[in-house]
PDB file of N, CA and C in Angstrom:
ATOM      1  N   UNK A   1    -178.153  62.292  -0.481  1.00  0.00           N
ATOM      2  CA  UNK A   1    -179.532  62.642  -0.722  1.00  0.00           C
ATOM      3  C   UNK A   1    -180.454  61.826   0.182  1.00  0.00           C
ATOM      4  N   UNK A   2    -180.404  60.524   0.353  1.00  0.00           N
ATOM      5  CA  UNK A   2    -181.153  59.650   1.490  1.00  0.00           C
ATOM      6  C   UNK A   2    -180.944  60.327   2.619  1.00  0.00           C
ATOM      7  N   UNK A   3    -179.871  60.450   2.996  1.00  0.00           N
ATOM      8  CA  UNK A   3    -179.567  60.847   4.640  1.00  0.00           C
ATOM      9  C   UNK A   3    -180.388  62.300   4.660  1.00  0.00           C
ATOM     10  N   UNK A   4    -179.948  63.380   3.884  1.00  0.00           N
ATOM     11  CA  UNK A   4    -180.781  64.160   3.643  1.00  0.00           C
ATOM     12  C   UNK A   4    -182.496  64.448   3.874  1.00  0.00           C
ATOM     13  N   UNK A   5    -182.628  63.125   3.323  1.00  0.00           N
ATOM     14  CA  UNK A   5    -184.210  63.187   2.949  1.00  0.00           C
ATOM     15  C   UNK A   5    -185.077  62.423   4.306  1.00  0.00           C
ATOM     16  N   UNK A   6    -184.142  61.166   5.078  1.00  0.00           N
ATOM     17  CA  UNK A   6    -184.876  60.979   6.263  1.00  0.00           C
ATOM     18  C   UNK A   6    -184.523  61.997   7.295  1.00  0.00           C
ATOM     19  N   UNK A   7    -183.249  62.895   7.481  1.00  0.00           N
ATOM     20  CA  UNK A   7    -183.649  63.833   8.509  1.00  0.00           C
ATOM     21  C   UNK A   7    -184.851  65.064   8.402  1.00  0.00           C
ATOM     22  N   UNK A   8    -184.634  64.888   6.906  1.00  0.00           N
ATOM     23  CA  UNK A   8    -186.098  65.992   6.606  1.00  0.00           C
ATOM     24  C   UNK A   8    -187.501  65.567   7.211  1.00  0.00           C
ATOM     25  N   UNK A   9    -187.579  64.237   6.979  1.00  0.00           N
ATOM     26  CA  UNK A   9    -188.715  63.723   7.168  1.00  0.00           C
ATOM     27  C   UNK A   9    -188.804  63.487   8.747  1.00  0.00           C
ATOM     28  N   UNK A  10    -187.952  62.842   9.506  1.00  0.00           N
ATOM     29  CA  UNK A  10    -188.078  62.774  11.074  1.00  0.00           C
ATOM     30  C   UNK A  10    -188.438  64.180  11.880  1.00  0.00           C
ATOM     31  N   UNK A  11    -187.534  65.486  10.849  1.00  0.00           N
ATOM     32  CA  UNK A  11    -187.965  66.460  11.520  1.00  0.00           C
ATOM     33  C   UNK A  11    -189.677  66.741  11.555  1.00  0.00           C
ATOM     34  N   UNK A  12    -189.953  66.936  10.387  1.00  0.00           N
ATOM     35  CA  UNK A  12    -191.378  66.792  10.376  1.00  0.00           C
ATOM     36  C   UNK A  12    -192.350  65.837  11.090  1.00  0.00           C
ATOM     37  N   UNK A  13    -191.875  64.661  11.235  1.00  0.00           N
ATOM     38  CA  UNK A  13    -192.373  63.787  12.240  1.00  0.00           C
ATOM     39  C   UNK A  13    -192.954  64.719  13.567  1.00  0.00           C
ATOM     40  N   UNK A  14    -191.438  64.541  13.470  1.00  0.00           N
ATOM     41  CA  UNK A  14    -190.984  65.457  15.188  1.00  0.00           C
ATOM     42  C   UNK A  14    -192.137  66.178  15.450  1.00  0.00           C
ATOM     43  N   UNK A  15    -191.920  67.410  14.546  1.00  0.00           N
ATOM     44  CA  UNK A  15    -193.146  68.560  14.648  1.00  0.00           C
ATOM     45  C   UNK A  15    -194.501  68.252  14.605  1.00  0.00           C
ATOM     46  N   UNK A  16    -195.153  67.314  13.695  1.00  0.00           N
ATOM     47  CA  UNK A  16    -196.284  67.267  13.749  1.00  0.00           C
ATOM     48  C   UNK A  16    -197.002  66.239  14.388  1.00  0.00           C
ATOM     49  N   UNK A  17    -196.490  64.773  15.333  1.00  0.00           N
ATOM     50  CA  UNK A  17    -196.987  64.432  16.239  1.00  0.00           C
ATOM     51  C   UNK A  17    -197.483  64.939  17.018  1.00  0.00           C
ATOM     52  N   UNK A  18    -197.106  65.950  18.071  1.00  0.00           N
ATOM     53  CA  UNK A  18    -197.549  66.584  18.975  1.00  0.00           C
ATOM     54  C   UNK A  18    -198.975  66.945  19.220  1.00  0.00           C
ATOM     55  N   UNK A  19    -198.645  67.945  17.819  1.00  0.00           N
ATOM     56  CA  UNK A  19    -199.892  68.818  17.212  1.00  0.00           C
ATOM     57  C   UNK A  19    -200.904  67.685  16.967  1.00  0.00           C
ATOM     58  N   UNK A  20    -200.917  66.734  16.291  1.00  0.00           N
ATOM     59  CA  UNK A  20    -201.542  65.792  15.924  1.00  0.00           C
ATOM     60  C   UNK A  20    -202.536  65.210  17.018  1.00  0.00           C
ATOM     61  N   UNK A  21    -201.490  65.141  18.391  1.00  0.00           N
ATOM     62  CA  UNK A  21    -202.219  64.307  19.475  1.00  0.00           C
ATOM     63  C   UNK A  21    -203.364  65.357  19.653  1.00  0.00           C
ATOM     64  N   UNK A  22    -202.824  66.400  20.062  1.00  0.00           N
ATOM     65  CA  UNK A  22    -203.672  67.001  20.937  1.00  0.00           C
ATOM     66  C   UNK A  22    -205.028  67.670  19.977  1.00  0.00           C
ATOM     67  N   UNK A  23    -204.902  67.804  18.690  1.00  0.00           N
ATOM     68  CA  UNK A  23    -205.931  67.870  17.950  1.00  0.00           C
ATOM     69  C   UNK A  23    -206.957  66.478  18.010  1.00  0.00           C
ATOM     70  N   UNK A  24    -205.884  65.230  17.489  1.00  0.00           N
ATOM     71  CA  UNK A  24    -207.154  63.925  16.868  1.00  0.00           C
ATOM     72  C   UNK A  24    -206.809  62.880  18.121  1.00  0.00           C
ATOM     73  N   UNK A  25    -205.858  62.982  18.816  1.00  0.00           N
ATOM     74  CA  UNK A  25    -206.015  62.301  20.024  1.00  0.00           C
ATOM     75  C   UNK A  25    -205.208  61.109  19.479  1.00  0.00           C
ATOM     76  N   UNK A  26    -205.702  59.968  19.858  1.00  0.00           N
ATOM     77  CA  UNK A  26    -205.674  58.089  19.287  1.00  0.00           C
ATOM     78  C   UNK A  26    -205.588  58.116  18.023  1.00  0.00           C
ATOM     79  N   UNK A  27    -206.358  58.885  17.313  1.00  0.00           N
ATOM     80  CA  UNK A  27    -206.393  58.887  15.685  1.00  0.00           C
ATOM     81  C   UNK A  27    -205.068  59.116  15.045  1.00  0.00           C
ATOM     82  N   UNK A  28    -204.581  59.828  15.886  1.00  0.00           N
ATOM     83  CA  UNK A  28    -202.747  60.256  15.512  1.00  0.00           C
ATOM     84  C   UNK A  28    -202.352  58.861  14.723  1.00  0.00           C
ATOM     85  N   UNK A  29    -202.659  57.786  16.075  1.00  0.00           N
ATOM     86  CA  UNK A  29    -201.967  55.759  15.601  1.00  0.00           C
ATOM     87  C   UNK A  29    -202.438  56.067  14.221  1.00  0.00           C
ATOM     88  N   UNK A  30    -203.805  55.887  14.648  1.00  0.00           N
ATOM     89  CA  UNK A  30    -204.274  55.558  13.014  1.00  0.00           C
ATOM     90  C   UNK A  30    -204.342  55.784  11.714  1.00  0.00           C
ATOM     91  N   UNK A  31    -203.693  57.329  11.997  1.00  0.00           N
ATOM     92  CA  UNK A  31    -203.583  58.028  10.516  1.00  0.00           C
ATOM     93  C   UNK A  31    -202.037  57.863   9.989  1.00  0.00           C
ATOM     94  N   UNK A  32    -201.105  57.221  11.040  1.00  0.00           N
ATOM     95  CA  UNK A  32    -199.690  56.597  10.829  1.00  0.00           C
ATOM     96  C   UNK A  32    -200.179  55.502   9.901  1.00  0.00           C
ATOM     97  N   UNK A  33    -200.829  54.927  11.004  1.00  0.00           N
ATOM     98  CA  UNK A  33    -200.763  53.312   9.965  1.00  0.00           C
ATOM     99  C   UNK A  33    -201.420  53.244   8.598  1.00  0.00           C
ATOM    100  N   UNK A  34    -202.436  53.994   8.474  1.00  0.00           N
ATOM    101  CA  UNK A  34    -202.962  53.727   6.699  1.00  0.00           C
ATOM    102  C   UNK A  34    -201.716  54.515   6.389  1.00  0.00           C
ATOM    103  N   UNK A  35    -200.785  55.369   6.434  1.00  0.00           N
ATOM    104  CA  UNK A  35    -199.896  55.723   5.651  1.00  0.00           C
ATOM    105  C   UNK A  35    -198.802  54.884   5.724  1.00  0.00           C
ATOM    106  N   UNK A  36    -198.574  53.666   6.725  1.00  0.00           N
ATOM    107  CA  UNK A  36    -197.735  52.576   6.463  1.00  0.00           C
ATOM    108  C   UNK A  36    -198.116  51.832   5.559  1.00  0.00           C
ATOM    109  N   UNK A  37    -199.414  51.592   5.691  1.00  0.00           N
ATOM    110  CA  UNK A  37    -200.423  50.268   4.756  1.00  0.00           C
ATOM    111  C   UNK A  37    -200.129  51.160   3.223  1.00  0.00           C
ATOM    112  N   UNK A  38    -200.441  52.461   3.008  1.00  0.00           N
ATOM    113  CA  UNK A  38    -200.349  52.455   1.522  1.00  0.00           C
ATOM    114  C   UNK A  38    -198.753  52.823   1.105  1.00  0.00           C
ATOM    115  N   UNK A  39    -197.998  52.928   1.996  1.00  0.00           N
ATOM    116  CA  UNK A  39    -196.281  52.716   1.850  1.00  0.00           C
ATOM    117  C   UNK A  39    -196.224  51.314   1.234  1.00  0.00           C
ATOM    118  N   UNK A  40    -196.559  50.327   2.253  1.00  0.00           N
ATOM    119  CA  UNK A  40    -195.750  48.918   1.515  1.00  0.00           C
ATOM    120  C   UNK A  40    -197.076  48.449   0.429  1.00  0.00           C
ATOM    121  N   UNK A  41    -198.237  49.206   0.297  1.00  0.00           N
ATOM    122  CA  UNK A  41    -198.638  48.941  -0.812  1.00  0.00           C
ATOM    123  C   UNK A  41    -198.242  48.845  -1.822  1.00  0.00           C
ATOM    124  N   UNK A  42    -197.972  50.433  -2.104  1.00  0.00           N
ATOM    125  CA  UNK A  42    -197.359  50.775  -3.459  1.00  0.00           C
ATOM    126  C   UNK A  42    -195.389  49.973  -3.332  1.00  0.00           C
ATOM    127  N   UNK A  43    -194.850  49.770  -2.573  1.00  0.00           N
ATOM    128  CA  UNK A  43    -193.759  48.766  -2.793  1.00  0.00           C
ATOM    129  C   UNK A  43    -193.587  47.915  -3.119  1.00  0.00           C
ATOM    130  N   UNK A  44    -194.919  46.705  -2.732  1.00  0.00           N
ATOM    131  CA  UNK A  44    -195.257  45.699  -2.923  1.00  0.00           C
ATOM    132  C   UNK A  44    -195.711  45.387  -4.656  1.00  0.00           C
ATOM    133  N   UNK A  45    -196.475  46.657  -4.792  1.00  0.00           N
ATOM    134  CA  UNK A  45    -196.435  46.327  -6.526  1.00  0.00           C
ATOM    135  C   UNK A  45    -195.694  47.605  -6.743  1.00  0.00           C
ATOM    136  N   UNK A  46    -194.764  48.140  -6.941  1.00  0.00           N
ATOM    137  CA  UNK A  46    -194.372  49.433  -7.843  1.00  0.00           C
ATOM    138  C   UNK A  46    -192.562  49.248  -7.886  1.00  0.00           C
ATOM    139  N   UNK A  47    -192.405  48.714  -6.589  1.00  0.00           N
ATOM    140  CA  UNK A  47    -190.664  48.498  -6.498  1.00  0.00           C
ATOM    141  C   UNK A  47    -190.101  47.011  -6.898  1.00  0.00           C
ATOM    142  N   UNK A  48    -189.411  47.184  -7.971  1.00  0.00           N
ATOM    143  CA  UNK A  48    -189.127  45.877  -8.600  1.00  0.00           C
ATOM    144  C   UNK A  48    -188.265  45.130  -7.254  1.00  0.00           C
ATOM    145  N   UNK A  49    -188.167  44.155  -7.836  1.00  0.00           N
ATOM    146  CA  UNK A  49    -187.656  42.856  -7.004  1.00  0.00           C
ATOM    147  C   UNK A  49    -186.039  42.951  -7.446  1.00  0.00           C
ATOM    148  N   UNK A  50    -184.913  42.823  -6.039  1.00  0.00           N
ATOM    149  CA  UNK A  50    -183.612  43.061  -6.231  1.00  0.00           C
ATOM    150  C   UNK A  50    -182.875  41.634  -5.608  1.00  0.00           C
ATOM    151  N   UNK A  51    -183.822  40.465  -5.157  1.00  0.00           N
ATOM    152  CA  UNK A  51    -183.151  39.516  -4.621  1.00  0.00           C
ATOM    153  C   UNK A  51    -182.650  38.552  -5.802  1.00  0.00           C
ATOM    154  N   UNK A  52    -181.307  37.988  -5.611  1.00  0.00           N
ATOM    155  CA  UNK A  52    -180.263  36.975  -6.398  1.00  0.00           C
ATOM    156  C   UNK A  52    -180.095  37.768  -7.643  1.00  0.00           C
ATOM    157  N   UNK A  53    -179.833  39.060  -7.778  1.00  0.00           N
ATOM    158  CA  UNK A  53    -179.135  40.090  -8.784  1.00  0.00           C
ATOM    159  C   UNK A  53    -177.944  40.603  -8.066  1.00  0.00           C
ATOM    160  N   UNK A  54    -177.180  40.432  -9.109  1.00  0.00           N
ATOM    161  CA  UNK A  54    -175.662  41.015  -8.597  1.00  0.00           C
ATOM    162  C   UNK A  54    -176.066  42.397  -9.208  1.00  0.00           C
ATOM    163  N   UNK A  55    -174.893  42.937  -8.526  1.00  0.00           N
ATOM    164  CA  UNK A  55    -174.690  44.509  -8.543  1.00  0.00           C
ATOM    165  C   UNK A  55    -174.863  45.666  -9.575  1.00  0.00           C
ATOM    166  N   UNK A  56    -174.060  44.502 -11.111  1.00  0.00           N
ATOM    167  CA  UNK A  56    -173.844  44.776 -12.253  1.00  0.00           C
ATOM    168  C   UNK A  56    -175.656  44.720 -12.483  1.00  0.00           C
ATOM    169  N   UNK A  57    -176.387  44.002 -12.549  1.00  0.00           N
ATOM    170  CA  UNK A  57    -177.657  43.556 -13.386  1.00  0.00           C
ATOM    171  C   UNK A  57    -178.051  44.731 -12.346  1.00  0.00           C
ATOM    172  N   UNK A  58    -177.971  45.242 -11.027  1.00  0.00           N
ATOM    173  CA  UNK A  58    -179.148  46.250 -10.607  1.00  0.00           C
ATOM    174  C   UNK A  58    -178.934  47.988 -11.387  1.00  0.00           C
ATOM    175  N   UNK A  59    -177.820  47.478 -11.879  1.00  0.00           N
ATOM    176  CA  UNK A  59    -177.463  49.350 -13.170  1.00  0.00           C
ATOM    177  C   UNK A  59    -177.662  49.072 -14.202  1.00  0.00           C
ATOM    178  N   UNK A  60    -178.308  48.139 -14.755  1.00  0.00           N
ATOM    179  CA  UNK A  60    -178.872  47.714 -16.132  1.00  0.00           C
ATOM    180  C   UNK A  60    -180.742  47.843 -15.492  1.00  0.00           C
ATOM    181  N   UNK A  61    -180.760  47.484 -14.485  1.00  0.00           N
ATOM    182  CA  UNK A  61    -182.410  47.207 -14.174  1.00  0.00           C
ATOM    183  C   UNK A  61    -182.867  48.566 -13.725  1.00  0.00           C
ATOM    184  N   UNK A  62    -181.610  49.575 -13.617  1.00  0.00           N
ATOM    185  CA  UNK A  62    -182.595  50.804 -12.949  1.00  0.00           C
ATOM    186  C   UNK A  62    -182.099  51.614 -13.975  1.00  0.00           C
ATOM    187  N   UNK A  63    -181.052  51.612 -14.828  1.00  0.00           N
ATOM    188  CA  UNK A  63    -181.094  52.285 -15.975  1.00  0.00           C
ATOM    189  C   UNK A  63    -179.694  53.248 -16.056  1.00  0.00           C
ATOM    190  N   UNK A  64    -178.880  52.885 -14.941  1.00  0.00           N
ATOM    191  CA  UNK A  64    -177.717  54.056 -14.378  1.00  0.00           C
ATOM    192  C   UNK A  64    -176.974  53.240 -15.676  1.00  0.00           C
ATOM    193  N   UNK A  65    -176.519  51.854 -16.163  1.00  0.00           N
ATOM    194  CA  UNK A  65    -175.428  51.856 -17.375  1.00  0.00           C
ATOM    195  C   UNK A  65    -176.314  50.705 -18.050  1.00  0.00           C
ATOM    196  N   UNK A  66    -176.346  50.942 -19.251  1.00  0.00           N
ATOM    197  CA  UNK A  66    -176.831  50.001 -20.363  1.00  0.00           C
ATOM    198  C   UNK A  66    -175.944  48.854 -21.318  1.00  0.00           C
ATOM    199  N   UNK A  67    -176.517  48.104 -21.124  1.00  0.00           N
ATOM    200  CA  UNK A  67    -175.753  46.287 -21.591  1.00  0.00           C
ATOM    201  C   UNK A  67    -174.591  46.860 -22.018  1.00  0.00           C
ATOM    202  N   UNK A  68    -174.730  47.684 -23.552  1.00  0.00           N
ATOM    203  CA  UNK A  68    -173.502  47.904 -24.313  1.00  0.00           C
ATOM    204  C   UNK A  68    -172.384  48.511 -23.626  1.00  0.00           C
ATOM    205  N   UNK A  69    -172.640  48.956 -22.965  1.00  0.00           N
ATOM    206  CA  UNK A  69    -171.084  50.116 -22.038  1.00  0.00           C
ATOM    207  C   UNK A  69    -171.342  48.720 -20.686  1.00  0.00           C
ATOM    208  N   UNK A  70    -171.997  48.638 -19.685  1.00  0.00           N
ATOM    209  CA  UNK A  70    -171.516  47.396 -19.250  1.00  0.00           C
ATOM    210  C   UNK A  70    -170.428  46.392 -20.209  1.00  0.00           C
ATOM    211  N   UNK A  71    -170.750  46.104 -21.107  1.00  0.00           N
ATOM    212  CA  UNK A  71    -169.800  44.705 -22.101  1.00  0.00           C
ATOM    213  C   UNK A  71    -168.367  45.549 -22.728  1.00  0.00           C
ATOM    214  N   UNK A  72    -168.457  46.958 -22.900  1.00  0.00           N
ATOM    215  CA  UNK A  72    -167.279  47.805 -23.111  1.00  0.00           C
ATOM    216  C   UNK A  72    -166.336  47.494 -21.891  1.00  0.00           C
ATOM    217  N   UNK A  73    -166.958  47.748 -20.818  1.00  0.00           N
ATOM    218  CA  UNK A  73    -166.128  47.904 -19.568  1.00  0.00           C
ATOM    219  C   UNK A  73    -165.192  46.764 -19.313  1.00  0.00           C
ATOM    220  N   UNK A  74    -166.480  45.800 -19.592  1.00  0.00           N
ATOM    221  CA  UNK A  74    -165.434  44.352 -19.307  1.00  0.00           C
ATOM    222  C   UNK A  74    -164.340  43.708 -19.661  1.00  0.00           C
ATOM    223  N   UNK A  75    -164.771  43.989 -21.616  1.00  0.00           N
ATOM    224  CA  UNK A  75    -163.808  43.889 -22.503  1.00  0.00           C
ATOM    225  C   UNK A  75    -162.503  44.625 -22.189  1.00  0.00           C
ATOM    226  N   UNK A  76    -162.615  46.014 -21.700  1.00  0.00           N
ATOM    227  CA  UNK A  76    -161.641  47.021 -21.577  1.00  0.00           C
ATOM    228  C   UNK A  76    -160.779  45.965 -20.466  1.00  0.00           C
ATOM    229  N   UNK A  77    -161.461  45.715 -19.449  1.00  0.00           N
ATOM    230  CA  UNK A  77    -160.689  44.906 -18.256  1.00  0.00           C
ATOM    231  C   UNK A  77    -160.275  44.071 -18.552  1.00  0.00           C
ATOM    232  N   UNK A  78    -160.665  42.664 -19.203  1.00  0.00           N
ATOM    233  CA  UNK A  78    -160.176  41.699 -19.334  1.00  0.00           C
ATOM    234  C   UNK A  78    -159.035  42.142 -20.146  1.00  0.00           C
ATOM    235  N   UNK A  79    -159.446  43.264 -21.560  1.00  0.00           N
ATOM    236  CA  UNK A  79    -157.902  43.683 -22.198  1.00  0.00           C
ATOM    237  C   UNK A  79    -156.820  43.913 -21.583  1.00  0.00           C
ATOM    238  N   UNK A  80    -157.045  45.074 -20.493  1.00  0.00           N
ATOM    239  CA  UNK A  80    -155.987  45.680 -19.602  1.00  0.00           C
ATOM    240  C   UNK A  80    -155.534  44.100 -18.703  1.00  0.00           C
ATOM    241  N   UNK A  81    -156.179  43.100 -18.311  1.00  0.00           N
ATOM    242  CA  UNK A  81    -155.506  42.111 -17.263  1.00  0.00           C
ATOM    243  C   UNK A  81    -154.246  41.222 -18.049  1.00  0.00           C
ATOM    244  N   UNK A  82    -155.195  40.852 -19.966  1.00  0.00           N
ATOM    245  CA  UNK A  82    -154.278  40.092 -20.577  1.00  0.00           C
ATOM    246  C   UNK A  82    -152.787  41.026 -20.742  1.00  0.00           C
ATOM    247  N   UNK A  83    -152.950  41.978 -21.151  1.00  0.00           N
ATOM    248  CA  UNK A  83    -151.277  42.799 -20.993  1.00  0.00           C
ATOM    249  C   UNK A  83    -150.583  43.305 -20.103  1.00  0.00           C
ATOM    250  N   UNK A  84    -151.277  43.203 -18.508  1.00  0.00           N
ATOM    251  CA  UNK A  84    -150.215  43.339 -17.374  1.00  0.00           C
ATOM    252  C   UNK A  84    -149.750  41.836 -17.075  1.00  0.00           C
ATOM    253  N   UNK A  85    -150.635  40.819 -17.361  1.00  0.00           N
ATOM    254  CA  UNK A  85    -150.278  39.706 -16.995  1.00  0.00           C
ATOM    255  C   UNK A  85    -148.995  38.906 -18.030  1.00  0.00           C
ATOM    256  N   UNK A  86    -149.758  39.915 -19.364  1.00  0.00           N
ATOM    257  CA  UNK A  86    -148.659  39.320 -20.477  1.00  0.00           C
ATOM    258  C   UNK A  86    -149.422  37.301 -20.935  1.00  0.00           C
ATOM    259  N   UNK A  87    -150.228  37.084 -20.403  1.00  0.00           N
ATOM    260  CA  UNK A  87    -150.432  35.789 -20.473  1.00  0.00           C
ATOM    261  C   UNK A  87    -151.823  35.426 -21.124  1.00  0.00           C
ATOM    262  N   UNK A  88    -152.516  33.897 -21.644  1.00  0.00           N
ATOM    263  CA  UNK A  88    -153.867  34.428 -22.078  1.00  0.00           C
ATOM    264  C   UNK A  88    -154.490  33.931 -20.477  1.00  0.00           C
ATOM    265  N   UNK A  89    -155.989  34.770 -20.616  1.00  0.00           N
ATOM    266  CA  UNK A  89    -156.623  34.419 -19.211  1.00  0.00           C
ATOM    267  C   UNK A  89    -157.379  32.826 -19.554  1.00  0.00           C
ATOM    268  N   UNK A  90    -157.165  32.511 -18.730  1.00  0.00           N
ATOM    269  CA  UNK A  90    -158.288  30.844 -18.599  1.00  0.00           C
ATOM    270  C   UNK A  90    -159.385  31.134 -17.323  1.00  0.00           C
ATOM    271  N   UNK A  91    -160.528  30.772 -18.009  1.00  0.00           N
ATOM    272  CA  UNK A  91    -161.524  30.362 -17.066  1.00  0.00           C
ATOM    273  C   UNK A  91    -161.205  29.223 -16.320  1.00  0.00           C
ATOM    274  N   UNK A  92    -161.198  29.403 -14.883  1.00  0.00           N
ATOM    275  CA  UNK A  92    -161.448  28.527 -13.769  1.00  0.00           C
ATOM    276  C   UNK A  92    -163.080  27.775 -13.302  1.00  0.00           C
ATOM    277  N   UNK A  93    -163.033  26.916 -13.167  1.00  0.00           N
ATOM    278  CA  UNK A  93    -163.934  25.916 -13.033  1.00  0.00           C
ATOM    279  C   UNK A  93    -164.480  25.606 -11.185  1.00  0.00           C
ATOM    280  N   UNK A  94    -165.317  26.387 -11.001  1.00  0.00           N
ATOM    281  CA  UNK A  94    -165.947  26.079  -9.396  1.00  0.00           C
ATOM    282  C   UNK A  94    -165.200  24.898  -9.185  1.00  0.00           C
ATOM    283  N   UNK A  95    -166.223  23.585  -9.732  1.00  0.00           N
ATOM    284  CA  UNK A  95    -165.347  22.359  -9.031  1.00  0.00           C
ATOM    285  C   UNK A  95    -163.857  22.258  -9.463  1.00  0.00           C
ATOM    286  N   UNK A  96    -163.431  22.752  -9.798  1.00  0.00           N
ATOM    287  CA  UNK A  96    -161.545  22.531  -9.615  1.00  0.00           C
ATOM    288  C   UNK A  96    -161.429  23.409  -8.187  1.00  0.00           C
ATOM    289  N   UNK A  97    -161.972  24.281  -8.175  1.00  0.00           N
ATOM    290  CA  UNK A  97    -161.906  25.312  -7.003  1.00  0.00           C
ATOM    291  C   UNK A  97    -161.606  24.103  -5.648  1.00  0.00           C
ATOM    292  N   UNK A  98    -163.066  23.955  -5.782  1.00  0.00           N
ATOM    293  CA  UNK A  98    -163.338  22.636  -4.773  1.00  0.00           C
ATOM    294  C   UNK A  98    -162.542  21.872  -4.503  1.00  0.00           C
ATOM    295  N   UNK A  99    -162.353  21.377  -5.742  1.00  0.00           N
ATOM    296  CA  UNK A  99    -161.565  19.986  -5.353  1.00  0.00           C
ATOM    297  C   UNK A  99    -160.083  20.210  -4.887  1.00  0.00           C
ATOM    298  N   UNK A 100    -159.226  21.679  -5.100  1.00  0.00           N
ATOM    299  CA  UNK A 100    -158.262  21.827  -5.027  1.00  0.00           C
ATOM    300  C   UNK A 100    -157.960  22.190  -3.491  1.00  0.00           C
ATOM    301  N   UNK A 101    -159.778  23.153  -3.210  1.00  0.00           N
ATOM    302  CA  UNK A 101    -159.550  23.243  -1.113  1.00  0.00           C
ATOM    303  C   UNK A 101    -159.899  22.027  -0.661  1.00  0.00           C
ATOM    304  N   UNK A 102    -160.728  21.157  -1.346  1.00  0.00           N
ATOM    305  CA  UNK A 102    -160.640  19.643  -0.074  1.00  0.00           C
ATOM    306  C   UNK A 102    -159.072  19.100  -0.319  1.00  0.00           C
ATOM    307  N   UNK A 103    -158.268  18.921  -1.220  1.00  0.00           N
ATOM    308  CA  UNK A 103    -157.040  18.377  -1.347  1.00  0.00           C
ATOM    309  C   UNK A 103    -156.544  19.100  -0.051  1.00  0.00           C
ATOM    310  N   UNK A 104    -155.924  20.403  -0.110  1.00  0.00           N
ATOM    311  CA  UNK A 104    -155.288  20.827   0.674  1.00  0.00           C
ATOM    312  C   UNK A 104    -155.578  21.046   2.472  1.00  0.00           C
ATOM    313  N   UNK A 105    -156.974  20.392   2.506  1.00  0.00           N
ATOM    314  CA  UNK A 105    -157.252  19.918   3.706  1.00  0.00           C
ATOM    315  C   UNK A 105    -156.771  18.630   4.185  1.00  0.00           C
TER     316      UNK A 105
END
């Protein structure tokens, strides 16, 4: 649908620059740019903020899967890992991580 939607739009570009010049001349620039200026307007306040969100939190923030079926899924996984592994799972600890690649350096 994106790819879709910018060749739609370049085509139209395409077409109506031309026309544009030779009607408003210079004004062509200018009637680009207030439609840049009220582009990152409305982005600037209307498009939420996606920086230091993992992947999981951006389908809870736009609405594609909700907490409860997110926490199903997980459960389901961690279930399915404890019975192929046959074993219980343990949380690993960053600094053991660490400390276990400076050792082996």
């Amino acid at each position: 649908m994106g790819s879709a939607t910018q060749w739609l739009f370049n085509f139209v570009i395409t077409r109506i620059t031309p026309a544009a010049i030779n009607q408003i001349g210079w004004r062509t620039f200018i009637m680009f740019g207030v439609f840049c200026l009220a582009m990152g307007t409305w982005v600037f306040f209307f498009v939420q903020e996606t920086k230091g969100r993992t992947l999981e939190d951006m389908d809870i923030l736009f609405g594609t899967v909700d907490m409860e079926r997110r926490k199903n899924d997980i459960e389901n996984m961690l279930g399915k890992a404890a019975i192929i592994e046959d074993e219980d799972i343990t949380k690993v600890d960053n600094s053991q991580v660490e400390l276990e690649n400076r050792v082996k350096e």
